[in-house]
Protein backbone atom coordinates (compact mmCIF):
# COMPACT_ATOMS: atom_id res chain seq x y z
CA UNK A 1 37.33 -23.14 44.65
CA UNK A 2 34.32 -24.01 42.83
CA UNK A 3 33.19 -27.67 43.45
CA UNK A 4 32.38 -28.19 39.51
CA UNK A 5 36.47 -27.88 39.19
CA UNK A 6 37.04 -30.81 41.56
CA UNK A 7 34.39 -33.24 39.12
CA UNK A 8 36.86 -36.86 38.27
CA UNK A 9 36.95 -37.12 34.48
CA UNK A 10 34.78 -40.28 34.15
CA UNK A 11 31.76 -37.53 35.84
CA UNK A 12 32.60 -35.50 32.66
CA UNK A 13 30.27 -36.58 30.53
CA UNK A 14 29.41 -33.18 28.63
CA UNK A 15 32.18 -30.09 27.39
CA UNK A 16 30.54 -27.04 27.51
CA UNK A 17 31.55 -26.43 23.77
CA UNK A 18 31.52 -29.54 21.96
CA UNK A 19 28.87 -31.15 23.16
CA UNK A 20 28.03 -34.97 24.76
CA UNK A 21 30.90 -36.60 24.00
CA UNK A 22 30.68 -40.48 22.58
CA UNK A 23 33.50 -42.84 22.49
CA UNK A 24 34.47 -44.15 19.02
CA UNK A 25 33.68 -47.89 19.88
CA UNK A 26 30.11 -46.62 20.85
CA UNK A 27 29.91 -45.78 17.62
CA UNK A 28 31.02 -48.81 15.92
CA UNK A 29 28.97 -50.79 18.43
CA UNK A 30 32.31 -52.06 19.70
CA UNK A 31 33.78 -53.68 16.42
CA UNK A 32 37.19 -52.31 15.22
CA UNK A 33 37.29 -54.32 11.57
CA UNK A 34 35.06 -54.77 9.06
CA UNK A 35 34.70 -58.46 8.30
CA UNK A 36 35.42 -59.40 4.44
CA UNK A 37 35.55 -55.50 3.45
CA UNK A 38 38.87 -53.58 2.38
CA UNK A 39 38.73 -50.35 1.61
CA UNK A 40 42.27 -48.12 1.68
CA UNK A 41 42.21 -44.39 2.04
CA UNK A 42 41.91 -44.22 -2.31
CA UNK A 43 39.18 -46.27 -2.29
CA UNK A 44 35.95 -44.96 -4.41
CA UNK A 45 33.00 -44.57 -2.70
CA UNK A 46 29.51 -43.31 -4.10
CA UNK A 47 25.69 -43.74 -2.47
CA UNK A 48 23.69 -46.41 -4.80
CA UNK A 49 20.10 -44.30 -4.12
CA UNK A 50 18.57 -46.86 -2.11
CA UNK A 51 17.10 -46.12 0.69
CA UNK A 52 17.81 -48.26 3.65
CA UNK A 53 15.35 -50.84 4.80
CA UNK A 54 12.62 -50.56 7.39
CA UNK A 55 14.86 -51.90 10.19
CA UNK A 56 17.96 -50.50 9.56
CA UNK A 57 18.85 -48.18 12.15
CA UNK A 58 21.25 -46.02 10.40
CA UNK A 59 23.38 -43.56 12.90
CA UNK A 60 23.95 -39.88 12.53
CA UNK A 61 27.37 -40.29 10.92
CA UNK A 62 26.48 -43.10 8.41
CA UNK A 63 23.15 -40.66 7.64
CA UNK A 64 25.93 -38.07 6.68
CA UNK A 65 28.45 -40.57 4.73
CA UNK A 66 25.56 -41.14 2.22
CA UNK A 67 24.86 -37.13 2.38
CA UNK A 68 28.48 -37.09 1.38
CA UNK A 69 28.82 -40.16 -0.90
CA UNK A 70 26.39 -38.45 -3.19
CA UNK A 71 29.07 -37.79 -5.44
CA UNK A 72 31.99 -40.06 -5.53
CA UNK A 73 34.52 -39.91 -2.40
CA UNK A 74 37.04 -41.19 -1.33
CA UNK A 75 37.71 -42.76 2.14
CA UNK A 76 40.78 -40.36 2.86
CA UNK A 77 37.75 -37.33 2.12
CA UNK A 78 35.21 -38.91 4.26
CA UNK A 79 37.35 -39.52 7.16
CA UNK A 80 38.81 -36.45 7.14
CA UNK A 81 35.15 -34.43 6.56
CA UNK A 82 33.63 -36.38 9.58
CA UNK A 83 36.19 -35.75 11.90
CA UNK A 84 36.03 -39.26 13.00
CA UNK A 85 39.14 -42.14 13.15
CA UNK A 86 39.73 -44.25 10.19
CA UNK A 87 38.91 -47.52 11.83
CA UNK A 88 35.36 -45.67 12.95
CA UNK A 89 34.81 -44.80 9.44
CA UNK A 90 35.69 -48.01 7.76
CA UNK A 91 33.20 -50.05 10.04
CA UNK A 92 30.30 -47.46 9.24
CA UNK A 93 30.93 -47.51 5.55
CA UNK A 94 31.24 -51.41 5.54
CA UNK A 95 27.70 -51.68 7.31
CA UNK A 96 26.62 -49.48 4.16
CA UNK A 97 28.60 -51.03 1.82
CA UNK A 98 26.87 -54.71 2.70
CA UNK A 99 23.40 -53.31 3.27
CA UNK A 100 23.88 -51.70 -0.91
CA UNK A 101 23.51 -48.30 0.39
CA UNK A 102 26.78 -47.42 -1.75
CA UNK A 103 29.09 -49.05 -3.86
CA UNK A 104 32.72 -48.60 -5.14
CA UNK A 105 31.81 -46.90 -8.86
CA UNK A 106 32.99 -49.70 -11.57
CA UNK A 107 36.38 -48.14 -12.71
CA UNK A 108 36.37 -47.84 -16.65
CA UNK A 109 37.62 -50.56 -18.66
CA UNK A 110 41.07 -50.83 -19.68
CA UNK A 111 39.90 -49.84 -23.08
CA UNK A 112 38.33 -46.96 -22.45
CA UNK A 113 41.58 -45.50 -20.47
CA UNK A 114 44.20 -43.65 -22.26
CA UNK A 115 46.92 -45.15 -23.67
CA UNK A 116 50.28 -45.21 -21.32
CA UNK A 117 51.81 -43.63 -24.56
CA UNK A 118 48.94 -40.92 -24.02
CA UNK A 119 49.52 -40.01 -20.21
CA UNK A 120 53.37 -40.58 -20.66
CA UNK A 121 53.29 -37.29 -22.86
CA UNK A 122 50.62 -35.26 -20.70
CA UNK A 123 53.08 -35.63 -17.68
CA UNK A 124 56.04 -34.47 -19.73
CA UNK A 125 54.23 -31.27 -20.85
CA UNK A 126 53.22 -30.48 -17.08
CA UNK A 127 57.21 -31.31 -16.07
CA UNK A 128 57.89 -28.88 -18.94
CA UNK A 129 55.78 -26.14 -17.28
């Protein structure tokens, strides 16, 4: 029997094919909520061009939110694209969101959308398809 086999799980710091592997509270530095920030799986997300200031330490994952939030995305995309768990990703992107590194994108005005009348009749036609 080879002795690496008989190794206890907490000695298992490395798999051989994906990599060290890092807790998701090590991640969040422990927190689990984001304090005065909602954000649900629709919610808008896009990167506001700033960059972040000298001593923010910004981690790998939140360095690839903003790679991602270069166009608009939504919460369910990022958290599916990072392969992380929702609660992981909504404490990164709140750290973001309050340091202005992105923003929700202002949602046109209610006079600017179509008319209920409008989208009434567009999802008739695609019923009738």
């Amino acid at each position: 029997m080879d002795p690496r086999d008989m190794e206890s799980p907490r000695e298992r710091w490395i798999d051989a094919d994906a990599g060290p592997l890092v807790r998701p509270y090590a991640l969040t530095r422990g927190r689990t909520k984001a304090p005065g920030i909602r954000l649900d799986l629709i919610t808008m997300l896009v990167a506001t061009g700033l960059r972040p200031g000298e001593r923010a330490r910004l981690s790998h994952e939140q360095r690839r939110m903003l790679e991602l939030c270069r166009t608009p995305a939504t919460l369910a995309d990022l958290t599916s694209d990072l392969d992380l768990p929702l609660g992981v990703v909504q404490v990164l992107l709140a750290d973001l969101l309050q340091q202005g590194l992105l923003e929700e994108p202002r949602s046109a005005s209610l006079a600017e959308r179509p008319s209920p009348e409008i989208l009434q009749r567009v999802l008739d036609d695609l019923r009738a398809l």
